[in-house]
C-alpha atoms as a PDB file:
ATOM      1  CA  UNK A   1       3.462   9.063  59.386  1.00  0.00           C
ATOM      2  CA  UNK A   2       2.737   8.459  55.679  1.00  0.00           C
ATOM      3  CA  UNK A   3       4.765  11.066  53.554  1.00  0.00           C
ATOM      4  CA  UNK A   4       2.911  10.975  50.257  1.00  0.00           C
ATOM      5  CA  UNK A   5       4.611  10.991  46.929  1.00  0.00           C
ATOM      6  CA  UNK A   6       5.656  13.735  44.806  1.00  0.00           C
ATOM      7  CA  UNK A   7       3.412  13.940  42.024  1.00  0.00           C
ATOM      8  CA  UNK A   8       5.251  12.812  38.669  1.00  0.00           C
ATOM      9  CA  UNK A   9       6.572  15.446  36.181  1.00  0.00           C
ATOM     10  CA  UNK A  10       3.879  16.376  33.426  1.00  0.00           C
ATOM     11  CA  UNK A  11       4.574  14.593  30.052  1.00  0.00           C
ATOM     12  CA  UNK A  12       5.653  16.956  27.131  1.00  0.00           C
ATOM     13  CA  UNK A  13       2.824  17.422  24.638  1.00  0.00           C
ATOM     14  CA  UNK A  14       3.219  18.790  21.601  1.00  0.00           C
ATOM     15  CA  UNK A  15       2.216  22.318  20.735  1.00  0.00           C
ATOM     16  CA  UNK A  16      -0.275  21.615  17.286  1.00  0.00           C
ATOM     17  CA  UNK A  17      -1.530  18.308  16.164  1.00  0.00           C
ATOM     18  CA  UNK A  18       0.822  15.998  14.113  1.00  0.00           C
ATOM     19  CA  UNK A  19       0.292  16.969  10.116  1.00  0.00           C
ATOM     20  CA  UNK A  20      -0.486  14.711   7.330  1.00  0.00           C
ATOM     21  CA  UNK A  21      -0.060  17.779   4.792  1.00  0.00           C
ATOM     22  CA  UNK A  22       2.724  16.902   2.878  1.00  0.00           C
ATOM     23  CA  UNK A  23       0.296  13.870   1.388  1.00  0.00           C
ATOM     24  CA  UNK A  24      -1.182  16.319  -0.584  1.00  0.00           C
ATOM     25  CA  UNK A  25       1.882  16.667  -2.384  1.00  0.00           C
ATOM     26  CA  UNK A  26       4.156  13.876  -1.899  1.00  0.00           C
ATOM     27  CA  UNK A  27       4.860  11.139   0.223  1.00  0.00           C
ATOM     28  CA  UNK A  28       5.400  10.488   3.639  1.00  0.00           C
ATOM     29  CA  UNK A  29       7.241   7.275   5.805  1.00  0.00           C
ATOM     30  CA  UNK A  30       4.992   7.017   8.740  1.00  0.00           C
ATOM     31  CA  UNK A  31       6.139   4.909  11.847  1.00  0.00           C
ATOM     32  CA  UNK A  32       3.982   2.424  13.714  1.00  0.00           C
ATOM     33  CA  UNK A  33       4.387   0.652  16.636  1.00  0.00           C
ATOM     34  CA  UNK A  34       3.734  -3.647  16.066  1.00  0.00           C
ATOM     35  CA  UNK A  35       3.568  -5.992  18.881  1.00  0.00           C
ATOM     36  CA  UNK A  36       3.111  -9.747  17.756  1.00  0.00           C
ATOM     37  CA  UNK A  37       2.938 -13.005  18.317  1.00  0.00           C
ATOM     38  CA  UNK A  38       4.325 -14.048  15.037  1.00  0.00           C
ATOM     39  CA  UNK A  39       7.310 -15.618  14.702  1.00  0.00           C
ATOM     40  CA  UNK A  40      10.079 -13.843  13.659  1.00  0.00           C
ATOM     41  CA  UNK A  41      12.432 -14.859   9.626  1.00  0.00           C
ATOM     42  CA  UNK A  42      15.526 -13.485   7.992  1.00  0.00           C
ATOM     43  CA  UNK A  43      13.711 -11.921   5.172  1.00  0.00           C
ATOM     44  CA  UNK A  44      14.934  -9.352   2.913  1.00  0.00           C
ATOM     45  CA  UNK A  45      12.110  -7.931   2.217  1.00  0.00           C
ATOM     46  CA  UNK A  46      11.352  -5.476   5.968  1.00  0.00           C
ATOM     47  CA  UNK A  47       7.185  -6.690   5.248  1.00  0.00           C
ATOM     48  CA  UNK A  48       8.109 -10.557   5.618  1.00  0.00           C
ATOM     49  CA  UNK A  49      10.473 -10.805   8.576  1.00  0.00           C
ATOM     50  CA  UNK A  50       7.319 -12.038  10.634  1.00  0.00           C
ATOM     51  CA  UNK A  51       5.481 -15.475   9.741  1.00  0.00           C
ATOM     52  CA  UNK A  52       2.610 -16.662   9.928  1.00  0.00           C
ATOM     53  CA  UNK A  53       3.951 -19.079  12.684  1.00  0.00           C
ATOM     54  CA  UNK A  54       3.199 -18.829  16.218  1.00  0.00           C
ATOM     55  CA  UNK A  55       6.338 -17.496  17.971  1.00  0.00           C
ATOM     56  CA  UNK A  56       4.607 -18.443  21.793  1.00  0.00           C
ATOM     57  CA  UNK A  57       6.098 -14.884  23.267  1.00  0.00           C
ATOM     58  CA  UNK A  58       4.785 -11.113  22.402  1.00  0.00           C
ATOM     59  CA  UNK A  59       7.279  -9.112  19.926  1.00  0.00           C
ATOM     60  CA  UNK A  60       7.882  -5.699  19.669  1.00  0.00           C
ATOM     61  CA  UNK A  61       9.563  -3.354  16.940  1.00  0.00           C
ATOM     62  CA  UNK A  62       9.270  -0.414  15.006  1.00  0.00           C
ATOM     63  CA  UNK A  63       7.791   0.009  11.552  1.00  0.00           C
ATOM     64  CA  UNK A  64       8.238   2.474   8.953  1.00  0.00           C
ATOM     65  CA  UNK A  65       5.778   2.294   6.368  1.00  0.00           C
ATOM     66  CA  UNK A  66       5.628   3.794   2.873  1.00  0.00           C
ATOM     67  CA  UNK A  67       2.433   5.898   2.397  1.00  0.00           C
ATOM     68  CA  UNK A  68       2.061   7.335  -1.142  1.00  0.00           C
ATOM     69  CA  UNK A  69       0.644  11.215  -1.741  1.00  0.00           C
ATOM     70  CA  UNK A  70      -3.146  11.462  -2.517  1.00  0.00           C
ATOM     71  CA  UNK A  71      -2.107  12.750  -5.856  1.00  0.00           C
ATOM     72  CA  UNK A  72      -1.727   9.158  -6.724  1.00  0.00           C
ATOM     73  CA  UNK A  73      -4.691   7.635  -4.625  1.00  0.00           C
ATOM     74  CA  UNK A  74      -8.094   8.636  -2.774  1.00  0.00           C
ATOM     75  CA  UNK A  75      -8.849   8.607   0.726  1.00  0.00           C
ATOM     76  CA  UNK A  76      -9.466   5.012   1.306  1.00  0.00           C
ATOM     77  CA  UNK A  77      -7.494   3.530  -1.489  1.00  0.00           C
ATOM     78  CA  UNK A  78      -4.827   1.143  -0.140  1.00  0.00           C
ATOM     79  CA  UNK A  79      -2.661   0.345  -3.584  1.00  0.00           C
ATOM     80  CA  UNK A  80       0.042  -2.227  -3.005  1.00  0.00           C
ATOM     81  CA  UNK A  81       2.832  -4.200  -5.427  1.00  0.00           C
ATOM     82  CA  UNK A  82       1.191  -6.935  -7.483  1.00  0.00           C
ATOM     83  CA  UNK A  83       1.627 -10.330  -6.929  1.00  0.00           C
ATOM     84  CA  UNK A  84       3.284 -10.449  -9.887  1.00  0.00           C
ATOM     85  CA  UNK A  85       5.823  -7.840  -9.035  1.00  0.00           C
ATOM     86  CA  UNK A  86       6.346  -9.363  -5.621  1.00  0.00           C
ATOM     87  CA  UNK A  87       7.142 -12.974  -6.930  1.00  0.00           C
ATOM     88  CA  UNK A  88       9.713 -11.549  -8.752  1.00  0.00           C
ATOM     89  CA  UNK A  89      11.291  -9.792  -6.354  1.00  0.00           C
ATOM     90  CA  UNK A  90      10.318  -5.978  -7.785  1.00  0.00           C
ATOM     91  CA  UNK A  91       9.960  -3.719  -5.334  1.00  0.00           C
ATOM     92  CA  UNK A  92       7.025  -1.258  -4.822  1.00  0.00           C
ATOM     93  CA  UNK A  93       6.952   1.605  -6.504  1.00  0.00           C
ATOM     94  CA  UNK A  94       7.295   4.037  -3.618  1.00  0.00           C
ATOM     95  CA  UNK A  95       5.668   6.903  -5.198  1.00  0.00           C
ATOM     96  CA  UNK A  96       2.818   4.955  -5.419  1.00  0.00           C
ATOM     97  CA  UNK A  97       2.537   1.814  -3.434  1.00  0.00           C
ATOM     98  CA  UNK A  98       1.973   1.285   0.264  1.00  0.00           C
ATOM     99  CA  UNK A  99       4.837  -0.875   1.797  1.00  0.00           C
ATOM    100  CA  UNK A 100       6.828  -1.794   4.790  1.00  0.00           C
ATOM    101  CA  UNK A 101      10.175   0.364   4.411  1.00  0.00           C
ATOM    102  CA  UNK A 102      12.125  -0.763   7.746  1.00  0.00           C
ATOM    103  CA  UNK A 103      11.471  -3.045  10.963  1.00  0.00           C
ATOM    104  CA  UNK A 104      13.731  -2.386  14.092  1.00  0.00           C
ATOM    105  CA  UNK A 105      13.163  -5.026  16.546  1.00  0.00           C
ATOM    106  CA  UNK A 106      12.847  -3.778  20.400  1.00  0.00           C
ATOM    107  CA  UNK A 107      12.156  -5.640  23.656  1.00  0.00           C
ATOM    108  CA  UNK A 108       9.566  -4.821  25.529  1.00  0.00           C
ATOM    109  CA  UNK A 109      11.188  -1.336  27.893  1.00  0.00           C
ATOM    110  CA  UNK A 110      12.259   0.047  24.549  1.00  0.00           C
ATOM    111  CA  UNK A 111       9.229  -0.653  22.956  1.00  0.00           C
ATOM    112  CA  UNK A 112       7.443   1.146  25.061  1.00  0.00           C
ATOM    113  CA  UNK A 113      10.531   4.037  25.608  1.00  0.00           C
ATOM    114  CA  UNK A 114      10.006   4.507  21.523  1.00  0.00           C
ATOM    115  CA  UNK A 115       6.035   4.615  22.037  1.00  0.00           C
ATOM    116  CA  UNK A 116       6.514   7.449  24.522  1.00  0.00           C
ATOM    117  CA  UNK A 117       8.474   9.465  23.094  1.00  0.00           C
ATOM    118  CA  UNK A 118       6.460   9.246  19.355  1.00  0.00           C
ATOM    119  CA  UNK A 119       3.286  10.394  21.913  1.00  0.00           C
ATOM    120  CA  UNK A 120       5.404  13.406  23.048  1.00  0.00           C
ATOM    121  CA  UNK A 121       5.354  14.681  19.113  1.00  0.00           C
ATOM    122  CA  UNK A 122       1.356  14.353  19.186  1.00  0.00           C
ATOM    123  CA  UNK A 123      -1.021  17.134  21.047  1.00  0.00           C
ATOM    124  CA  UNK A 124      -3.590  14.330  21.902  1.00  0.00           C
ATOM    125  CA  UNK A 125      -1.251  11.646  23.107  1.00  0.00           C
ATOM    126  CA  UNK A 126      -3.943   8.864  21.698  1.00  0.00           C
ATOM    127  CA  UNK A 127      -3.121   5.512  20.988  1.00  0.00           C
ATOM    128  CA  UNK A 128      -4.635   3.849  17.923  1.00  0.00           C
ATOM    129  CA  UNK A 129      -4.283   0.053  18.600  1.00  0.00           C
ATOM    130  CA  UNK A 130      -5.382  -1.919  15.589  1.00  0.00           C
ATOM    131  CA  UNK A 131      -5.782  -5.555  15.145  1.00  0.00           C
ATOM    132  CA  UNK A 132      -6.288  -7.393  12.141  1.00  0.00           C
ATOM    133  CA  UNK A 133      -8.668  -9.997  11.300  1.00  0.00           C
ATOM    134  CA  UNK A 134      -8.220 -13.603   9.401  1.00  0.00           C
ATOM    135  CA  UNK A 135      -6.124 -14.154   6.228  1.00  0.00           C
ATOM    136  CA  UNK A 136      -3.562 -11.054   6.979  1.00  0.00           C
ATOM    137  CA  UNK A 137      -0.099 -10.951   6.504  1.00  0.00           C
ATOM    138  CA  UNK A 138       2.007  -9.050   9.028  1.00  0.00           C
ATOM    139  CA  UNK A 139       2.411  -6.403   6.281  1.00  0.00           C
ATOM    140  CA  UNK A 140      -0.845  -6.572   4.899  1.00  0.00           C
ATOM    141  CA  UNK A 141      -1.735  -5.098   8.701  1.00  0.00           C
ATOM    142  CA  UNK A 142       1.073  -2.808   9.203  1.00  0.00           C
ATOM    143  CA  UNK A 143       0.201  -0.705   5.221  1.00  0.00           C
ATOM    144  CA  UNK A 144      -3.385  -1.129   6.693  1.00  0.00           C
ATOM    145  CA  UNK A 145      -2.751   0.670   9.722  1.00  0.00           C
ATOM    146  CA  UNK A 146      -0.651   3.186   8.436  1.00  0.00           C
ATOM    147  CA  UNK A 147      -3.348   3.568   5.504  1.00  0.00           C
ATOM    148  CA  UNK A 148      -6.516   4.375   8.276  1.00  0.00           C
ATOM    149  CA  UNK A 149      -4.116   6.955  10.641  1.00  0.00           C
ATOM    150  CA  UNK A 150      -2.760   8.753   7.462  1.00  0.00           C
ATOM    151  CA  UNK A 151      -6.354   9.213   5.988  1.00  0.00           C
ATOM    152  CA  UNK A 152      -8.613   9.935   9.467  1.00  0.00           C
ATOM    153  CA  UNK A 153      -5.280  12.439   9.875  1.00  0.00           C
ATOM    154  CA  UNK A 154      -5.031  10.525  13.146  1.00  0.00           C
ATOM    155  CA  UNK A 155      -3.121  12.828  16.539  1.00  0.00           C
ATOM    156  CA  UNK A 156      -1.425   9.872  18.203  1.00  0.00           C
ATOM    157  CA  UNK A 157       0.355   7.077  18.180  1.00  0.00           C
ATOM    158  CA  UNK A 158      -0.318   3.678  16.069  1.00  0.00           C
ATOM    159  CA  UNK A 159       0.061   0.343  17.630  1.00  0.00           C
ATOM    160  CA  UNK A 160      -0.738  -2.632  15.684  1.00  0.00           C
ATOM    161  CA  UNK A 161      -1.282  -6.272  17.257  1.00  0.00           C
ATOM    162  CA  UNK A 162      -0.366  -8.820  14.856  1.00  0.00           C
ATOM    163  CA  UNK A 163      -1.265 -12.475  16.210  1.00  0.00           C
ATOM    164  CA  UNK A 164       0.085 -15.324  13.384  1.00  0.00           C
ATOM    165  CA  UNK A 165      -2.913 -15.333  11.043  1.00  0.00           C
ATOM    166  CA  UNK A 166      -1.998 -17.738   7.780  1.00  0.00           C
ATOM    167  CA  UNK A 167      -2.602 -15.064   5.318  1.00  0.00           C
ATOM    168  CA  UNK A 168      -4.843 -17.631   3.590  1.00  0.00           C
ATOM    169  CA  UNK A 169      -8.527 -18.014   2.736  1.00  0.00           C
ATOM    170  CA  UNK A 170      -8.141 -21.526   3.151  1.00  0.00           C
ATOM    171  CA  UNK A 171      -6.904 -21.185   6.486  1.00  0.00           C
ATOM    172  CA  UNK A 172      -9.516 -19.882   8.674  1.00  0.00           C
ATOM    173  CA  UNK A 173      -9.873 -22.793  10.869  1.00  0.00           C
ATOM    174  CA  UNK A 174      -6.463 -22.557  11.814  1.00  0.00           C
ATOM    175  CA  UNK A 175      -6.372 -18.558  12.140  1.00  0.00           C
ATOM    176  CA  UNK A 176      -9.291 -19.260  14.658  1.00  0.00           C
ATOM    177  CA  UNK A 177      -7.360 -21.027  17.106  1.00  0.00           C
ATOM    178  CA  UNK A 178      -4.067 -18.659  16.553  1.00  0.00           C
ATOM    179  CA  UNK A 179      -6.386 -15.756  17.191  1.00  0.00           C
ATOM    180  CA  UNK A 180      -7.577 -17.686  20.004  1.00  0.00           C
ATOM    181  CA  UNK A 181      -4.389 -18.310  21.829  1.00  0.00           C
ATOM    182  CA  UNK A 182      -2.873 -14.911  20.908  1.00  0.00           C
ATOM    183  CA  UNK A 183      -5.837 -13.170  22.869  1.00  0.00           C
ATOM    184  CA  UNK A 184      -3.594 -13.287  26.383  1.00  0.00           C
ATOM    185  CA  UNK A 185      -0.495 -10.886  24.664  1.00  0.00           C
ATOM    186  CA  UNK A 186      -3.426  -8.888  23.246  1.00  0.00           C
ATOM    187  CA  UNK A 187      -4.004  -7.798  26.580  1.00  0.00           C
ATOM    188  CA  UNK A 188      -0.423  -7.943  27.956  1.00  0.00           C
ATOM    189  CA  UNK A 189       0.297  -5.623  25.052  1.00  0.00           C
ATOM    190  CA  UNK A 190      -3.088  -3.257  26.314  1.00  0.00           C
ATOM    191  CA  UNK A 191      -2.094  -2.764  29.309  1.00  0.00           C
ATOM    192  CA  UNK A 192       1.502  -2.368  28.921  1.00  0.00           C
ATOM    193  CA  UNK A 193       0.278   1.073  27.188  1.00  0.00           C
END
């Protein structure tokens, strides 16, 4: 005879929705979720310790991302270091910049260990997977992403997919074909959550 299986413990919800309050007076450091394809530097700077080099195997870590209060910015707005600033090495002005704080690298079972247990703090336990388009840095898609859940007050989990785009207008032709080939871990990464 067939004994059937137990049926698997509940998973913890959270009581209220997750609050994006405190942007309406200060800021906040909201953790994402990246999975990538991009090859992996020892950077200083937490935004450029992925490439735009193909690293041939999917990548996991955590993000913490800068987001500054809306007394600084309007829904929408996405302000970032200049150029300027960033050639020289000055950081952003966290009061009033986006930027990537902190990247913890994770393999694959604690990726998805640190995913679970962020859903746990939501009510909705949705997953926001975003994926960038051509001529994107890895941190251009991380402040994005962190940018569109903070403003649409987003219940869930964020999960960005960053395949090694060039992060240059003249290199669309070759962000075609790394989009291309990065297409398999996109859906590795999918159904892995």
């Amino acid at each position: 005879p067939v004994v059937p299986l137990p049926a698997p413990a509940p998973l913890p919800r959270a009581a209220a929705p997750r609050s994006y309050a405190t942007l309406h007076t200060g800021v906040i450091r909201l953790t994402i979720f990246a999975a990538t394809t991009r090859r992996t530097t020892t950077s200083e700077r937490p935004g450029d310790r992925f490439t735009g080099d193909d690293a041939d195997s999917l990548q996991f870590a955590a993000v913490g991302v800068n987001v500054p209060s809306y007394r600084v910015r309007g829904v929408g707005d996405l302000p970032r270091p200049s150029a300027f600033a960033s050639a020289f090495g000055a950081g952003a002005d966290q009061r009033r910049e986006f930027s990537v704080t902190s990247v913890i690298p994770a393999d694959s079972a604690r990726f998805v260990q640190r995913l679970a247990a962020d859903l746990a703090t939501t009510r909705s336990r949705d997953v926001l997977v975003f994926v960038h388009g051509f001529n994107v840095s890895f941190e251009d898609a991380a402040v994005r992403a962190a940018q569109v859940a903070a403003d649409m007050s987003f219940d869930g989990s964020v999960v960005i997919f960053s395949w090694p785009s060039a992060a240059s207008v003249t290199s669309y032709v070759r962000d075609l074909q790394a989009a291309r080939n990065a297409g398999y871990h996109l859906l590795r990464l999918v159904r892995s959550i």
